[in-house]
N, C-alpha and C. Protein backbone atom coordinates (compact mmCIF):
# COMPACT_ATOMS: atom_id res chain seq x y z
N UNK A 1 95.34 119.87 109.85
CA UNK A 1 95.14 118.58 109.21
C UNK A 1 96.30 118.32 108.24
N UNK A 2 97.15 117.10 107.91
CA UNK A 2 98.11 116.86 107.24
C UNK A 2 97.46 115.64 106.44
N UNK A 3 97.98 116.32 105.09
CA UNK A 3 97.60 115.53 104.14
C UNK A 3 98.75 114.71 103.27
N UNK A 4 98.91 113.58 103.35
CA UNK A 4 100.55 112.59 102.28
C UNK A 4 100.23 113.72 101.07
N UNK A 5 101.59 113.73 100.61
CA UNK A 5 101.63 114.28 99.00
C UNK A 5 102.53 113.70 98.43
N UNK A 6 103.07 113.13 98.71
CA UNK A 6 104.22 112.43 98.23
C UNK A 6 105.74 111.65 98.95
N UNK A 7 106.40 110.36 98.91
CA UNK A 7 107.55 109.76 99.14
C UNK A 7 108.64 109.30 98.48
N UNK A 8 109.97 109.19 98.95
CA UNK A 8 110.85 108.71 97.96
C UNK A 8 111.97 108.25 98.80
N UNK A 9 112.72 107.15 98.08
CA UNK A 9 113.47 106.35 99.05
C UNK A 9 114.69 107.41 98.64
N UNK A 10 115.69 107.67 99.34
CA UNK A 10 117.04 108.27 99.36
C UNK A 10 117.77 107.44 97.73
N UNK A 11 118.26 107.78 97.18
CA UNK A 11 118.87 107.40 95.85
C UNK A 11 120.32 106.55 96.75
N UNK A 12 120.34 105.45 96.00
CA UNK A 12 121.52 104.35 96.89
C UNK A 12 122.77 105.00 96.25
N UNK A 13 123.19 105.79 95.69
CA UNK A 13 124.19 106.35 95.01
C UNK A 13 124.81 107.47 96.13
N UNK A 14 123.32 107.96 96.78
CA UNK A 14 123.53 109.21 97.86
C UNK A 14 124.19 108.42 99.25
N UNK A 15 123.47 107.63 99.59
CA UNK A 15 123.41 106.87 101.07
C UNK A 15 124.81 106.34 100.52
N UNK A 16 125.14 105.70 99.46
CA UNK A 16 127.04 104.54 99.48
C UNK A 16 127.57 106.44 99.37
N UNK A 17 127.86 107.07 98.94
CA UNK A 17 128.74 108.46 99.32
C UNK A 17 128.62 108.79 100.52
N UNK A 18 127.77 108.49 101.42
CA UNK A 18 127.43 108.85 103.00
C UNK A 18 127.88 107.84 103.86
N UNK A 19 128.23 106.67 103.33
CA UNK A 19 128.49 105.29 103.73
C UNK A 19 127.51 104.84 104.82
N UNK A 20 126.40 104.95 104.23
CA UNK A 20 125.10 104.69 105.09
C UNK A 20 124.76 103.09 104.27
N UNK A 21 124.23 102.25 104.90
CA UNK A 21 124.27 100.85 104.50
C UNK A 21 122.86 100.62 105.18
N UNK A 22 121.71 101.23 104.99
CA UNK A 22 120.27 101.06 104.89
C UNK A 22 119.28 101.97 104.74
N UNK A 23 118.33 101.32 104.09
CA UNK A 23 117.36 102.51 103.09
C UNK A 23 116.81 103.53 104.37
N UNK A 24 116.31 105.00 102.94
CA UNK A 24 116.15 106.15 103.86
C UNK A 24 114.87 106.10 103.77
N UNK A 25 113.70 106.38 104.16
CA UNK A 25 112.31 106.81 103.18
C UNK A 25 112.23 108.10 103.60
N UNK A 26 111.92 108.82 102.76
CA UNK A 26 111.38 110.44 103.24
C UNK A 26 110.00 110.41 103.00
N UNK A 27 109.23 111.49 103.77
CA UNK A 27 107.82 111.08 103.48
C UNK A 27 107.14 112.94 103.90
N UNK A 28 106.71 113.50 102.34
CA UNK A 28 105.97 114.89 102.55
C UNK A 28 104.25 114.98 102.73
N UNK A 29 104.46 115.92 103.55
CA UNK A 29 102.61 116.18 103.69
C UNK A 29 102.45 117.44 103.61
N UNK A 30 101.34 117.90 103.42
CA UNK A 30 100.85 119.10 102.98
C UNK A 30 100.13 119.35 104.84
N UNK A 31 99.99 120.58 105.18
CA UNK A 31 99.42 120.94 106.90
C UNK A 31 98.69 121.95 106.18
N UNK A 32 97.55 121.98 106.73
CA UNK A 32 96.36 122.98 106.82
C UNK A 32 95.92 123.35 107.69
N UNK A 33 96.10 124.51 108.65
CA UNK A 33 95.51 124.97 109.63
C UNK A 33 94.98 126.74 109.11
N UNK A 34 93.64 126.45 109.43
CA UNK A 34 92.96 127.51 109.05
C UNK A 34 92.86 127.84 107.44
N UNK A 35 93.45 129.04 107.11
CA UNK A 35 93.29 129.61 105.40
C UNK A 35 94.93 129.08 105.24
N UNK A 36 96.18 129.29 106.95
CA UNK A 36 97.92 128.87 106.19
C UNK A 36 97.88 127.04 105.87
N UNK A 37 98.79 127.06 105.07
CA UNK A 37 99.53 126.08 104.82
C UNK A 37 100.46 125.67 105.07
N UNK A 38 101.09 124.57 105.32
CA UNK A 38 102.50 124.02 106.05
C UNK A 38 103.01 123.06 105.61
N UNK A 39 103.72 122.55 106.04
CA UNK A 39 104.91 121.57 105.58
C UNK A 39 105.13 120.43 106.53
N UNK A 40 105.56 119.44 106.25
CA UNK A 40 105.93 118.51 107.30
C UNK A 40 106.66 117.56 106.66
N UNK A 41 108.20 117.03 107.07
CA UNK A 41 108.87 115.93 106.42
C UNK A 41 109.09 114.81 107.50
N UNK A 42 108.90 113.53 106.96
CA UNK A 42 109.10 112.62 107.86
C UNK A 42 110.09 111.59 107.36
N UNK A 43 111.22 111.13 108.38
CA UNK A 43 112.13 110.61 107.57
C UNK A 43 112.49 109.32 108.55
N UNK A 44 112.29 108.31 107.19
CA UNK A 44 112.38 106.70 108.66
C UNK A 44 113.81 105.39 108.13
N UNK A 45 114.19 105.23 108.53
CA UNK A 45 115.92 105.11 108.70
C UNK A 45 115.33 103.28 108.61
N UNK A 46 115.49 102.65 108.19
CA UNK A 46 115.15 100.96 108.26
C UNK A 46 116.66 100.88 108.50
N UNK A 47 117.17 100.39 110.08
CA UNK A 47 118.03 99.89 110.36
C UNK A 47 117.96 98.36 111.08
N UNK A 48 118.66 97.48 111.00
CA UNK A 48 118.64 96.42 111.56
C UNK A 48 118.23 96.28 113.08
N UNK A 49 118.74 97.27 113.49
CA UNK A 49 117.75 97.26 114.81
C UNK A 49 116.12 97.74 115.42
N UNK A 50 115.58 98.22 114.07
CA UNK A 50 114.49 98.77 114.32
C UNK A 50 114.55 99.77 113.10
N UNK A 51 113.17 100.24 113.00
CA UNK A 51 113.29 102.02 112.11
C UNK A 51 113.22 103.25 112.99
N UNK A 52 114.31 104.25 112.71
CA UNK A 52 114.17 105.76 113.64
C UNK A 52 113.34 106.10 112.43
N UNK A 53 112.50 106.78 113.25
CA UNK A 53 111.69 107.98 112.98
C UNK A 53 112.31 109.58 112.77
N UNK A 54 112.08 110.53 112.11
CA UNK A 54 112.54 111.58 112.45
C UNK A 54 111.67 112.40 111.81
N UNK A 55 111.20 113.33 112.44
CA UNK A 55 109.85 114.68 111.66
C UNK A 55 110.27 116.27 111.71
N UNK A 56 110.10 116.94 111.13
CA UNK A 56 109.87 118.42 111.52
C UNK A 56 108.86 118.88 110.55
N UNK A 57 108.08 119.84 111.04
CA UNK A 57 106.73 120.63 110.92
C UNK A 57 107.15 122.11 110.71
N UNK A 58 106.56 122.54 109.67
CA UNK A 58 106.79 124.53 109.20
C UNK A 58 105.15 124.61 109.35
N UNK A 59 104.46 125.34 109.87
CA UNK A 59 103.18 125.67 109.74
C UNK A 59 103.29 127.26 109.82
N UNK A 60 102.04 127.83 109.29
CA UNK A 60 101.43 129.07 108.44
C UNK A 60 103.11 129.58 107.20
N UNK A 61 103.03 128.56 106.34
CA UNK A 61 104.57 129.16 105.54
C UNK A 61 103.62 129.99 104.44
N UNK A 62 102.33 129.66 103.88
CA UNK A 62 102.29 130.45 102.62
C UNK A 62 100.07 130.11 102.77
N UNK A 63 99.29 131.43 102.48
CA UNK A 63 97.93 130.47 101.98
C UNK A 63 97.68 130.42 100.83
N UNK A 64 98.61 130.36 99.92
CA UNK A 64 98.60 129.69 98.53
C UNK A 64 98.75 128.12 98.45
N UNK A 65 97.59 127.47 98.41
CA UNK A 65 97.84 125.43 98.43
C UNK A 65 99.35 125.52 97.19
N UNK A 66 98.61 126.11 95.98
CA UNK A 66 99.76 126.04 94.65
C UNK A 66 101.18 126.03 94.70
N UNK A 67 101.26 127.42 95.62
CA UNK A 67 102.34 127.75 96.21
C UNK A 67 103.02 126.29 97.05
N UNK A 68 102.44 125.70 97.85
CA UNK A 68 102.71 125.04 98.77
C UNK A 68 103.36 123.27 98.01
N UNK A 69 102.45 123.02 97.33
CA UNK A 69 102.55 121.88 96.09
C UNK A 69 103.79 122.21 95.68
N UNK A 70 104.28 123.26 95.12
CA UNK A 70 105.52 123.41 94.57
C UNK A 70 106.05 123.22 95.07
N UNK A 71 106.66 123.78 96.35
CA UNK A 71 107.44 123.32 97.44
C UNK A 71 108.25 122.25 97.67
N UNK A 72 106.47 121.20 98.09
CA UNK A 72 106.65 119.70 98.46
C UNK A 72 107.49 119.58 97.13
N UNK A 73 106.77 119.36 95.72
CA UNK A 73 107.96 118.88 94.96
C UNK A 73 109.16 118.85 94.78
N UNK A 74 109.63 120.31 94.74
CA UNK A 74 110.82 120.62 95.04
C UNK A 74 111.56 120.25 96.16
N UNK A 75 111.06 119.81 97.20
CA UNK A 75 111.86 119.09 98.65
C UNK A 75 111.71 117.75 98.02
N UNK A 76 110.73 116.99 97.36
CA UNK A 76 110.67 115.96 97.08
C UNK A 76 111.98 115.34 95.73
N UNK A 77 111.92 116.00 94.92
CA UNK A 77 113.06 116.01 94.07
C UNK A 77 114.57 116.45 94.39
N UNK A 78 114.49 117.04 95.17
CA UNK A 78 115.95 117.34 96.39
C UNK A 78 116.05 116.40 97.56
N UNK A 79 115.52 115.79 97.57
CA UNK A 79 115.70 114.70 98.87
C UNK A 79 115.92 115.49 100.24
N UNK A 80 115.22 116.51 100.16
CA UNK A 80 115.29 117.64 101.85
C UNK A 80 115.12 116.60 102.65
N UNK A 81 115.62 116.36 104.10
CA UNK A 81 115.60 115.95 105.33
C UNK A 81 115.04 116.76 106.28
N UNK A 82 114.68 116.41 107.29
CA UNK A 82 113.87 117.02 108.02
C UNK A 82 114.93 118.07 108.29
N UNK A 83 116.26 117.83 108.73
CA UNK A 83 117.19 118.83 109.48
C UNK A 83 117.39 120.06 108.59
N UNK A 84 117.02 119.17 107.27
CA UNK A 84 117.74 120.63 106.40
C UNK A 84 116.40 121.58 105.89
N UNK A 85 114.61 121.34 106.63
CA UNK A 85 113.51 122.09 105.71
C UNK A 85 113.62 123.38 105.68
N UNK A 86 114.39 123.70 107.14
CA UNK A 86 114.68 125.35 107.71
C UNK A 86 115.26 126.19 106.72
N UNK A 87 116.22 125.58 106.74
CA UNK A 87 117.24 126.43 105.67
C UNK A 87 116.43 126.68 104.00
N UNK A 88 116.10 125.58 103.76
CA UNK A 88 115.75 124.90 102.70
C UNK A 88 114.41 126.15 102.15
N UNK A 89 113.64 126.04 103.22
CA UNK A 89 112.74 127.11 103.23
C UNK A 89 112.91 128.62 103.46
N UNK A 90 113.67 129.33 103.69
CA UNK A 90 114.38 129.74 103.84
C UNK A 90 114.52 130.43 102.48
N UNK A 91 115.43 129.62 101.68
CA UNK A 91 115.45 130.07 100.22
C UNK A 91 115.03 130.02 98.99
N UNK A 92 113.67 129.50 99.74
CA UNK A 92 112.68 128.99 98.52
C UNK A 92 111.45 130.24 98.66
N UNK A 93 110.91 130.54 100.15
CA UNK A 93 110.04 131.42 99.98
C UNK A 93 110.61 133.19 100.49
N UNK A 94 109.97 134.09 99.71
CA UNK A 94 110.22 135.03 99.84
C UNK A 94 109.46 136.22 101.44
């Protein structure tokens, strides 16, 4: 089951250094399967021709929820992308 925990548009300071010329939204959820917890980022591109979609999913990362909350924030205040949760996770949990 995936639960929203939180969104944030890309900072326009980030996207004009990228020379990207339309908003990003990132969008975190919390995954619960069984006692693990997981991750999921969803990231939607508002371009003039439509919005891309883009997702990736970490499931059983930790069964600490607390543990997991932190996380999301921390991807949420870093503006993680879906491409980068791997890594990202990676050096966040032990």
């Amino acid at each position: 089951m995936n639960t929203f925990f939180s969104s944030t548009f890309i900072k326009q300071e980030t996207l004009e250094e990228a020379r990207i010329d339309y908003p990003i939204k990132l969008e975190y959820y919390k995954m619960k399967e069984g006692e693990k917890f997981g991750i999921e980022i969803v990231k939607k591109e508002y371009k003039k021709e439509g919005t891309k979609v883009d997702n990736k999913q970490k499931e059983n990362i930790s069964e600490d929820e607390k543990e997991i909350e932190g996380i999301l924030k921390t991807l949420e205040r870093n503006e993680v992308t879906p491409t980068e949760l791997d890594e990202i996770l990676n050096d966040l949990v032990v």
